[in-house]
PDB file of N, CA and C in Angstrom:
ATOM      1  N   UNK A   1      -1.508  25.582 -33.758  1.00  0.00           N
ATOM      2  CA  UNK A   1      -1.781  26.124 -32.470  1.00  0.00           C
ATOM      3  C   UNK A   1      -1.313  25.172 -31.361  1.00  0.00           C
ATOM      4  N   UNK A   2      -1.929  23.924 -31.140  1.00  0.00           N
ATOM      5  CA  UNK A   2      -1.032  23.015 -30.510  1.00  0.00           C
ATOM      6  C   UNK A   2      -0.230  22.014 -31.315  1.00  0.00           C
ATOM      7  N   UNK A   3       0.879  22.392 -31.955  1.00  0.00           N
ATOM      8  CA  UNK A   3       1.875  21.630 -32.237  1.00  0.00           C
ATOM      9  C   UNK A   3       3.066  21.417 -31.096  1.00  0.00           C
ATOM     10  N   UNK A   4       3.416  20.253 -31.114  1.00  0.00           N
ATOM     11  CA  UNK A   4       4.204  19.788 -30.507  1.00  0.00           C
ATOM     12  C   UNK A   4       5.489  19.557 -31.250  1.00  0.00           C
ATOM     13  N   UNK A   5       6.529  20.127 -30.312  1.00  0.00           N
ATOM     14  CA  UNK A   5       8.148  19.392 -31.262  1.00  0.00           C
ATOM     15  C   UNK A   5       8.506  18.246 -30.497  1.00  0.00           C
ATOM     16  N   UNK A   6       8.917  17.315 -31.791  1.00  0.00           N
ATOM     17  CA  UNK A   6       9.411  15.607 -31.405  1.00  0.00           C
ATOM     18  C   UNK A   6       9.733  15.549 -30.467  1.00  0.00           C
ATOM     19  N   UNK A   7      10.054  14.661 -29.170  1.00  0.00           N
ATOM     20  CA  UNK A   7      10.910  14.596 -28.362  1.00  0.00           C
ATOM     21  C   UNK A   7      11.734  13.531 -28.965  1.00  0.00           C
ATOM     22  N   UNK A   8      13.144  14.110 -28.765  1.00  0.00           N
ATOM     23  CA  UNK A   8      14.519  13.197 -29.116  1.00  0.00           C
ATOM     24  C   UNK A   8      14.444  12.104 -28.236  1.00  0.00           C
ATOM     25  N   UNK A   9      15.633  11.144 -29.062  1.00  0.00           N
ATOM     26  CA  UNK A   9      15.611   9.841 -27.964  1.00  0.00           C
ATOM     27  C   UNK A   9      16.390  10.017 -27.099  1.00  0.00           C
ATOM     28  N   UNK A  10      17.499  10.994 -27.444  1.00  0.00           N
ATOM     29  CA  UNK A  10      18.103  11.151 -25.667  1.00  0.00           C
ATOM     30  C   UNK A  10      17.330  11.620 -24.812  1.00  0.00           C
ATOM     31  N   UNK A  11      16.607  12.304 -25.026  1.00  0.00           N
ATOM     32  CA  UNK A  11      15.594  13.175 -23.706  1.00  0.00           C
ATOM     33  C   UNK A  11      14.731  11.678 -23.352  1.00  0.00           C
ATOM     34  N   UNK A  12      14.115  10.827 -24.078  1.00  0.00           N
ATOM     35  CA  UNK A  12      13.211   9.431 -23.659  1.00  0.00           C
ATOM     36  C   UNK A  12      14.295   8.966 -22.866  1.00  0.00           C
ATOM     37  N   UNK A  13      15.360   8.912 -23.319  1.00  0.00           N
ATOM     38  CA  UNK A  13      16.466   8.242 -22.431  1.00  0.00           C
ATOM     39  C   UNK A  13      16.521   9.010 -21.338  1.00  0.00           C
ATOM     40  N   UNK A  14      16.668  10.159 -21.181  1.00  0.00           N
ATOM     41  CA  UNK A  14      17.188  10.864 -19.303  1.00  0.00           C
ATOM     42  C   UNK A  14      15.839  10.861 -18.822  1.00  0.00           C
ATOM     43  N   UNK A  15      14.766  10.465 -19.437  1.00  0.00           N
ATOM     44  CA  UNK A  15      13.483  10.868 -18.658  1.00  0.00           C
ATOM     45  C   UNK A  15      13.515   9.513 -17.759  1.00  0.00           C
ATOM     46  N   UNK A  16      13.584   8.197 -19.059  1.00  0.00           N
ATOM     47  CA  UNK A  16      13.929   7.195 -17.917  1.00  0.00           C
ATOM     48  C   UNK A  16      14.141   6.898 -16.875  1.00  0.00           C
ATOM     49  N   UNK A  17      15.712   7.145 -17.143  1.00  0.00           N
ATOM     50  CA  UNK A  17      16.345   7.223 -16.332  1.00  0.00           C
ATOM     51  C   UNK A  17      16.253   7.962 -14.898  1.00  0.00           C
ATOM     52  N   UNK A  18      15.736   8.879 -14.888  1.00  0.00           N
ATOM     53  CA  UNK A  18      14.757   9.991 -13.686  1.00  0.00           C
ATOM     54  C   UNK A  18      13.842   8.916 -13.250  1.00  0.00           C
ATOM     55  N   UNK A  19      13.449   8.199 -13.638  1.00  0.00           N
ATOM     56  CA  UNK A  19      12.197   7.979 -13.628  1.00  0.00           C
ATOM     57  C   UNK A  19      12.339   6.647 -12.773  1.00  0.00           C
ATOM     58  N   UNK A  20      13.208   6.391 -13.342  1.00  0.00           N
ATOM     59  CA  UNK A  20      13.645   4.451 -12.643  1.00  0.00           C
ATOM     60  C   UNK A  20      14.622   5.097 -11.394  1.00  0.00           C
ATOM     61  N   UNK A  21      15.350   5.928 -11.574  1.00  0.00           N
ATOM     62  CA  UNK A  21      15.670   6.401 -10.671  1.00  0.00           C
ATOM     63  C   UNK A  21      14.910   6.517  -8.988  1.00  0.00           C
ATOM     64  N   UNK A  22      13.820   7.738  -9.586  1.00  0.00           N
ATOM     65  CA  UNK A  22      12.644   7.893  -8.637  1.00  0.00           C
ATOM     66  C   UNK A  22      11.932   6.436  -8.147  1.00  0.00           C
ATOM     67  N   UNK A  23      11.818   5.816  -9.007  1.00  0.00           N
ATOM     68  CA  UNK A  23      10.947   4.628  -8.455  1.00  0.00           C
ATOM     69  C   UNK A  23      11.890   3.303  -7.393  1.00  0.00           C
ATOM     70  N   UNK A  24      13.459   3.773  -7.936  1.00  0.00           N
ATOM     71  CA  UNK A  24      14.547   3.291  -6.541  1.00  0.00           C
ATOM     72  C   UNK A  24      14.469   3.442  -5.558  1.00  0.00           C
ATOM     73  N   UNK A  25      14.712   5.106  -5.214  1.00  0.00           N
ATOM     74  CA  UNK A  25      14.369   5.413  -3.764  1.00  0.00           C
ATOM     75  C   UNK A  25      13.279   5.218  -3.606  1.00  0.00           C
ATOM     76  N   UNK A  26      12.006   4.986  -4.155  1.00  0.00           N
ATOM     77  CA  UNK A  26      10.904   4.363  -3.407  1.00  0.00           C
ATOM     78  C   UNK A  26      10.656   3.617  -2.947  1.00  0.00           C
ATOM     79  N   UNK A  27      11.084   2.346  -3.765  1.00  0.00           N
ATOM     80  CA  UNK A  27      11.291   1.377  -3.685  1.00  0.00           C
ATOM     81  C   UNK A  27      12.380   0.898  -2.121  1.00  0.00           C
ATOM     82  N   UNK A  28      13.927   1.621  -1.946  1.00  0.00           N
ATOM     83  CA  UNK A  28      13.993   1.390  -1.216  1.00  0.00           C
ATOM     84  C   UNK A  28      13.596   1.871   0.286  1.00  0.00           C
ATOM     85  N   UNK A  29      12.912   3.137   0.346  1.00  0.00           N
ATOM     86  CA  UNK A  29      12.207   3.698   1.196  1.00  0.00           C
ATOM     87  C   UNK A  29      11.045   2.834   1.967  1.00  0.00           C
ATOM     88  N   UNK A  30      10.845   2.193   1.075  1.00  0.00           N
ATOM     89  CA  UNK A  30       9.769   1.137   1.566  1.00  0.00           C
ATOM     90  C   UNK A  30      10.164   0.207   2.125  1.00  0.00           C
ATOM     91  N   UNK A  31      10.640  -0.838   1.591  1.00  0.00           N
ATOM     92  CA  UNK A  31      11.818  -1.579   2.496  1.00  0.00           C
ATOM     93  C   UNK A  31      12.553  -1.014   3.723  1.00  0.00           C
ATOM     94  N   UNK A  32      12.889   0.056   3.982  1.00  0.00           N
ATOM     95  CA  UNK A  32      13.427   0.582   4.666  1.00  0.00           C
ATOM     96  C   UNK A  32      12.521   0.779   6.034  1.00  0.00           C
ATOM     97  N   UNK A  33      10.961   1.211   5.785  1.00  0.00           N
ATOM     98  CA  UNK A  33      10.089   1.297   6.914  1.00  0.00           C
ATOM     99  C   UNK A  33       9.480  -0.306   7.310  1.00  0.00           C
ATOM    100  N   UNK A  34       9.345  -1.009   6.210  1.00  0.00           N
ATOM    101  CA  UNK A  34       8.938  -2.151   6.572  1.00  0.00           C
ATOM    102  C   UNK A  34      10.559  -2.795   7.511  1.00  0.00           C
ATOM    103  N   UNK A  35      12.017  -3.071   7.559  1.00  0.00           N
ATOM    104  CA  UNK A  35      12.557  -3.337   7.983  1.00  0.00           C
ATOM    105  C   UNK A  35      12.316  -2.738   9.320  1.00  0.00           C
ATOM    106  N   UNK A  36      12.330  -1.575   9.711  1.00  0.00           N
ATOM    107  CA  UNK A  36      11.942  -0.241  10.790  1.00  0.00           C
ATOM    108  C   UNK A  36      10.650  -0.934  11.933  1.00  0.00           C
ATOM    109  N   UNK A  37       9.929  -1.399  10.695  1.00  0.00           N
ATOM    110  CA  UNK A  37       8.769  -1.487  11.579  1.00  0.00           C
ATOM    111  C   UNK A  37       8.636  -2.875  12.104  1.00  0.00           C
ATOM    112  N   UNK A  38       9.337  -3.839  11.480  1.00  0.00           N
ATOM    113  CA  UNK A  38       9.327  -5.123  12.218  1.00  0.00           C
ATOM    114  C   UNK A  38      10.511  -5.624  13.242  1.00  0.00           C
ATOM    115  N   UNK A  39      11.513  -4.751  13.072  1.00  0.00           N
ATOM    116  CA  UNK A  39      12.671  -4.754  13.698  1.00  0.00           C
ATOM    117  C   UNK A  39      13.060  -3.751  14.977  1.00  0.00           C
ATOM    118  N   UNK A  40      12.469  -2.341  14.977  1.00  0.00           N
ATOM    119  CA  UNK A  40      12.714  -1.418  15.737  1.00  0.00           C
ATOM    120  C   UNK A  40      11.686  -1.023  16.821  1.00  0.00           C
ATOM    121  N   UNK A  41      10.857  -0.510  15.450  1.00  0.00           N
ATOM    122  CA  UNK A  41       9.333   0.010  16.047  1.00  0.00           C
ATOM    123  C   UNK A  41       8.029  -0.974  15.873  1.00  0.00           C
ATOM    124  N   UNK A  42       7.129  -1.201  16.753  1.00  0.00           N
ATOM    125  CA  UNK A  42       6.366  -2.373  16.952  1.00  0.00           C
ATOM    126  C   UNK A  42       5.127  -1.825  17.128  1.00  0.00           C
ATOM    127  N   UNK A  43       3.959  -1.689  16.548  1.00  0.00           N
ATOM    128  CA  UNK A  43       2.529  -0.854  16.915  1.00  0.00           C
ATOM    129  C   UNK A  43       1.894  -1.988  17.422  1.00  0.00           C
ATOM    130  N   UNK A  44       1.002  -1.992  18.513  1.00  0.00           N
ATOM    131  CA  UNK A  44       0.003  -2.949  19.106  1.00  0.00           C
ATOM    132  C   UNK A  44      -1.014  -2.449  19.695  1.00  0.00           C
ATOM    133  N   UNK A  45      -2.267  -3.150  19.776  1.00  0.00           N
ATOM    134  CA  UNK A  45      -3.388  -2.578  19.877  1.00  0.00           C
ATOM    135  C   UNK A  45      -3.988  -2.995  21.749  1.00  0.00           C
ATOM    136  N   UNK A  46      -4.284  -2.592  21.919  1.00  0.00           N
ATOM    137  CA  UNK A  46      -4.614  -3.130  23.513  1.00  0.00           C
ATOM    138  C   UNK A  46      -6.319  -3.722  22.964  1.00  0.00           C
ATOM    139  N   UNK A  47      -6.117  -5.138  23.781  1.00  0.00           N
ATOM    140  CA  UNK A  47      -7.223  -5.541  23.225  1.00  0.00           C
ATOM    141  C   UNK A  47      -8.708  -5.810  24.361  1.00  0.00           C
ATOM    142  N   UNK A  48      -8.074  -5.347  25.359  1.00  0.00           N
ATOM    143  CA  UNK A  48      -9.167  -5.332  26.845  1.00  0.00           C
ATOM    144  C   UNK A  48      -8.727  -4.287  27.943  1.00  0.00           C
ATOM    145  N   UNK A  49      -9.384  -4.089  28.864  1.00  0.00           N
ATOM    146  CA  UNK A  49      -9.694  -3.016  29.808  1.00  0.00           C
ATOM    147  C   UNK A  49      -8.368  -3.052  30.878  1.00  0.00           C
ATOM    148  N   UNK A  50      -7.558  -4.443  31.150  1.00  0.00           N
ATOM    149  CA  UNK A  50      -6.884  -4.727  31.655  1.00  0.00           C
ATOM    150  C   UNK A  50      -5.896  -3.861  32.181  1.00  0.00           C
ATOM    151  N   UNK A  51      -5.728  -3.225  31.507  1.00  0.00           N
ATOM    152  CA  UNK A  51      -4.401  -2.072  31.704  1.00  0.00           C
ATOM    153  C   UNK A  51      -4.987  -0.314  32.338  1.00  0.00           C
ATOM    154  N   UNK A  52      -6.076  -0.200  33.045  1.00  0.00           N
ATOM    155  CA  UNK A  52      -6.842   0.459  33.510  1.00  0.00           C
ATOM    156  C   UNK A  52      -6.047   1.271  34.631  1.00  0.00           C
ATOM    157  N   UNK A  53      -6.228   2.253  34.677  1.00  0.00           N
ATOM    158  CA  UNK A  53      -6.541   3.860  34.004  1.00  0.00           C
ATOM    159  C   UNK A  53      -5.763   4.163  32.797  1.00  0.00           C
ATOM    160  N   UNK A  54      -4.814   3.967  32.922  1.00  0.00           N
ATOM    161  CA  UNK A  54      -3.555   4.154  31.952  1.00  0.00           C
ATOM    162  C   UNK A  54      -3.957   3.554  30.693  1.00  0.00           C
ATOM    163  N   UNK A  55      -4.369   2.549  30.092  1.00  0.00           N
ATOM    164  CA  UNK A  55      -4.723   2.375  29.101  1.00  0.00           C
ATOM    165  C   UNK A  55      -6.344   1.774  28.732  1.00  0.00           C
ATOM    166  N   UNK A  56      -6.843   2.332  28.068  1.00  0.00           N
ATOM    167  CA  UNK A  56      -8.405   1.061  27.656  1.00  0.00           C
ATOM    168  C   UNK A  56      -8.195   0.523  26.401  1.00  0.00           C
ATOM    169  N   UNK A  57      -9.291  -0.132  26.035  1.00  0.00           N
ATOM    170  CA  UNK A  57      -9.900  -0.756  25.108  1.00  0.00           C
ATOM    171  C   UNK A  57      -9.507  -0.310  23.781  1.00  0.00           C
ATOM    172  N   UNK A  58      -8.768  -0.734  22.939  1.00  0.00           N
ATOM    173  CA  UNK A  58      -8.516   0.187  21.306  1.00  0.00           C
ATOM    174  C   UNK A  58      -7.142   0.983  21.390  1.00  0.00           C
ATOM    175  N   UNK A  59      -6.780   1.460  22.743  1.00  0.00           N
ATOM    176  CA  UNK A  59      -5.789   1.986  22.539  1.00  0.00           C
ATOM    177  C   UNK A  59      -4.244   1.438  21.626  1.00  0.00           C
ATOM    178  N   UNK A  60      -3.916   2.338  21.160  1.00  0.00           N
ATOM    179  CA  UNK A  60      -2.652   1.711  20.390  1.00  0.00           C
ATOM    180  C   UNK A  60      -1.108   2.042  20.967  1.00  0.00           C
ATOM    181  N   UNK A  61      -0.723   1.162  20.985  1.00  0.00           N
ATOM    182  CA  UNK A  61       0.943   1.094  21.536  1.00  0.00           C
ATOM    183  C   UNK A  61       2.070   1.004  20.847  1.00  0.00           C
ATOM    184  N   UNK A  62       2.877   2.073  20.867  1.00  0.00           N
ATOM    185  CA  UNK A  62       4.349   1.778  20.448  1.00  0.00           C
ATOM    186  C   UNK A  62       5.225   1.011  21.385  1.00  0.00           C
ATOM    187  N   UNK A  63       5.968  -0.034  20.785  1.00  0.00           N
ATOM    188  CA  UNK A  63       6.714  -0.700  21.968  1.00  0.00           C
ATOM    189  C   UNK A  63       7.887  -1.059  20.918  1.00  0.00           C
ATOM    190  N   UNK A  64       8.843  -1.164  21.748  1.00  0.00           N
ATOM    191  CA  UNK A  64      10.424  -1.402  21.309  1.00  0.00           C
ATOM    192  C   UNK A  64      10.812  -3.424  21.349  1.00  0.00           C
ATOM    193  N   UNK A  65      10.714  -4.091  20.167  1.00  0.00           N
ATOM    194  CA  UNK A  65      10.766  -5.950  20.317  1.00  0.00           C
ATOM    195  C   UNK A  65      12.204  -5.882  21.083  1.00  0.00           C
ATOM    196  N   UNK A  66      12.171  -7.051  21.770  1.00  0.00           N
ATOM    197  CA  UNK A  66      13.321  -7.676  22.313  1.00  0.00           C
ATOM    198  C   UNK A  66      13.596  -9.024  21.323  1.00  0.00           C
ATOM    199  N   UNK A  67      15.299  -9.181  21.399  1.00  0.00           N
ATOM    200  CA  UNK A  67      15.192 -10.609  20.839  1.00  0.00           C
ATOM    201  C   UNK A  67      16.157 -11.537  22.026  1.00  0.00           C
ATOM    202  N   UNK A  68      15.596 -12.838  21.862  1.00  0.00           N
ATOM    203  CA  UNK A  68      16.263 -13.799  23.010  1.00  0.00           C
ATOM    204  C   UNK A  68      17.747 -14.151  22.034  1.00  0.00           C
ATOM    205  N   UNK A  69      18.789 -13.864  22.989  1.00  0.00           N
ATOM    206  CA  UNK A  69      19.958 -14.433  22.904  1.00  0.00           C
ATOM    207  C   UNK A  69      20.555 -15.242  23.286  1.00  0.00           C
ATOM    208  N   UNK A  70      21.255 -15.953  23.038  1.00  0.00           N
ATOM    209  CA  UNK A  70      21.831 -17.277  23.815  1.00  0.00           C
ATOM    210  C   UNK A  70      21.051 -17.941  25.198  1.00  0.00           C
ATOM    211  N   UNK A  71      20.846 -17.602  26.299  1.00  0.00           N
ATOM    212  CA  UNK A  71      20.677 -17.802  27.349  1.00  0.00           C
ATOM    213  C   UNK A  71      19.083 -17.654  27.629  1.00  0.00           C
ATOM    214  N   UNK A  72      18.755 -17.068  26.559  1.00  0.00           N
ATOM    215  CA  UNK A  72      16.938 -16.635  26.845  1.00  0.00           C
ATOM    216  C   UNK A  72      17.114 -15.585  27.774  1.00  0.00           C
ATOM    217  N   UNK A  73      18.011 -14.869  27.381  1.00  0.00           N
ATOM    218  CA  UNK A  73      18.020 -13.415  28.047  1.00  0.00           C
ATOM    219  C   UNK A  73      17.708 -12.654  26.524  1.00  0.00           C
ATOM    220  N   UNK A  74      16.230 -11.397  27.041  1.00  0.00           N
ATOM    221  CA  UNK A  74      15.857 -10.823  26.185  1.00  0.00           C
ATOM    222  C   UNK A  74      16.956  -9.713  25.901  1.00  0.00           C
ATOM    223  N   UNK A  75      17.289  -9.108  24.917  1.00  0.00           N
ATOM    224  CA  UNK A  75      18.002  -7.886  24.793  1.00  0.00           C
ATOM    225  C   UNK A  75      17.404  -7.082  23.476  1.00  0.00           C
ATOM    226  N   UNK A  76      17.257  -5.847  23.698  1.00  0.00           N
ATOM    227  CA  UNK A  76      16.364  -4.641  22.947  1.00  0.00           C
ATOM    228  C   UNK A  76      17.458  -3.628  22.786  1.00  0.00           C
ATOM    229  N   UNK A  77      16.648  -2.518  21.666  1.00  0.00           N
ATOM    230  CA  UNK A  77      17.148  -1.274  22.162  1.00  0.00           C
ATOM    231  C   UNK A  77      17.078  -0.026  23.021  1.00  0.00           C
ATOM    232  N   UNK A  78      15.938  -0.765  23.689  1.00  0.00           N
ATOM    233  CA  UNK A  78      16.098  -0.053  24.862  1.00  0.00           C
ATOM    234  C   UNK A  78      16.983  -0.864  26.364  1.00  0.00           C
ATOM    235  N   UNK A  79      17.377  -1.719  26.134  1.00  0.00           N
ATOM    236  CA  UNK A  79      18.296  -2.477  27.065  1.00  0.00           C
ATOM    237  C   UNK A  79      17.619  -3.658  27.366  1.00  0.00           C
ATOM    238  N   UNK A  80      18.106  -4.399  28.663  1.00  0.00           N
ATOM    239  CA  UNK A  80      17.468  -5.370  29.678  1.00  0.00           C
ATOM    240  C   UNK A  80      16.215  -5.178  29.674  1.00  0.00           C
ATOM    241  N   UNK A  81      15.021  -5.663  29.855  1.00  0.00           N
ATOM    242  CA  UNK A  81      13.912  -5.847  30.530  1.00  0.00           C
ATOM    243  C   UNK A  81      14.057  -6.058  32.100  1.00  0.00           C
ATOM    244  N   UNK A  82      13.351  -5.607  32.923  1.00  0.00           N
ATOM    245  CA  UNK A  82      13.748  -5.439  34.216  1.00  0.00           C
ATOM    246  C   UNK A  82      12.195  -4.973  34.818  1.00  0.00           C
ATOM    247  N   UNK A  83      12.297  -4.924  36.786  1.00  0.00           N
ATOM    248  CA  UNK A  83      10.886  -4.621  37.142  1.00  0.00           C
ATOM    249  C   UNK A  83      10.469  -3.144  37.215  1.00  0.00           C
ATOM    250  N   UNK A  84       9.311  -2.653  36.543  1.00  0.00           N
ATOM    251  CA  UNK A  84       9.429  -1.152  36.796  1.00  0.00           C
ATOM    252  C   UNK A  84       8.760  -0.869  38.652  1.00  0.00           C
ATOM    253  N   UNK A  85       9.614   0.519  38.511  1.00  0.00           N
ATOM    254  CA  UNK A  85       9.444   0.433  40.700  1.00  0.00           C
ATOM    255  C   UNK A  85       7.844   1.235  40.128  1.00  0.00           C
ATOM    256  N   UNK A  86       7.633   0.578  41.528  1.00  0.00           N
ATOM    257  CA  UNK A  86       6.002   1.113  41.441  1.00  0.00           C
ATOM    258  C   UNK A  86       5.467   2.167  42.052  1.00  0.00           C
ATOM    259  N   UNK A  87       4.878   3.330  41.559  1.00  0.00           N
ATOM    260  CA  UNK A  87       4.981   4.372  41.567  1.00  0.00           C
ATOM    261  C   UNK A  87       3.958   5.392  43.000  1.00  0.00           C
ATOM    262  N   UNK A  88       3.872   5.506  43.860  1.00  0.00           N
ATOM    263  CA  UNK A  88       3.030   6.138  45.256  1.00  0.00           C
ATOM    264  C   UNK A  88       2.228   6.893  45.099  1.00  0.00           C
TER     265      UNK A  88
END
């Protein structure tokens, strides 16, 4: 009633192979967000009231890192750092 037929060793072999396969792209998928996330995208937590109305306490922030180049001029992908005009 439940008998099972052998599995061959080629089939152990392509299952493997699927298998190590699958655990590649995971593998590099992961790497891939961890590179993402220390390089591109940056999460930060606001840690005081300081930033009031617009932000409180706990709030969480996406922000884009800059890196200093030659001159200690920051450069990002979002460009220059510069003053934002202040708003009426």
């Amino acid at each position: 009633m439940f008998s099972r037929r052998p599995v061959r060793y080629s089939e152990k072999v392509e299952r493997k192979k699927k298998r190590n396969k699958a655990l590649s792209y995971i593998g590099i998928f992961i790497i891939l967000c961890i590179l993402m996330r220390l390089f591109v995208l940056q999460t930060w937590q606001v840690r005081d009231d300081l930033m009031q109305p617009e932000l409180r306490k706990a709030d969480v922030v996406v922000v884009i890192p800059y890196i200093l180049i030659g001159g200690r001029t920051p450069v990002g992908l979002a460009g220059c750092p510069g003053k934002m005009p202040l708003s009426s």
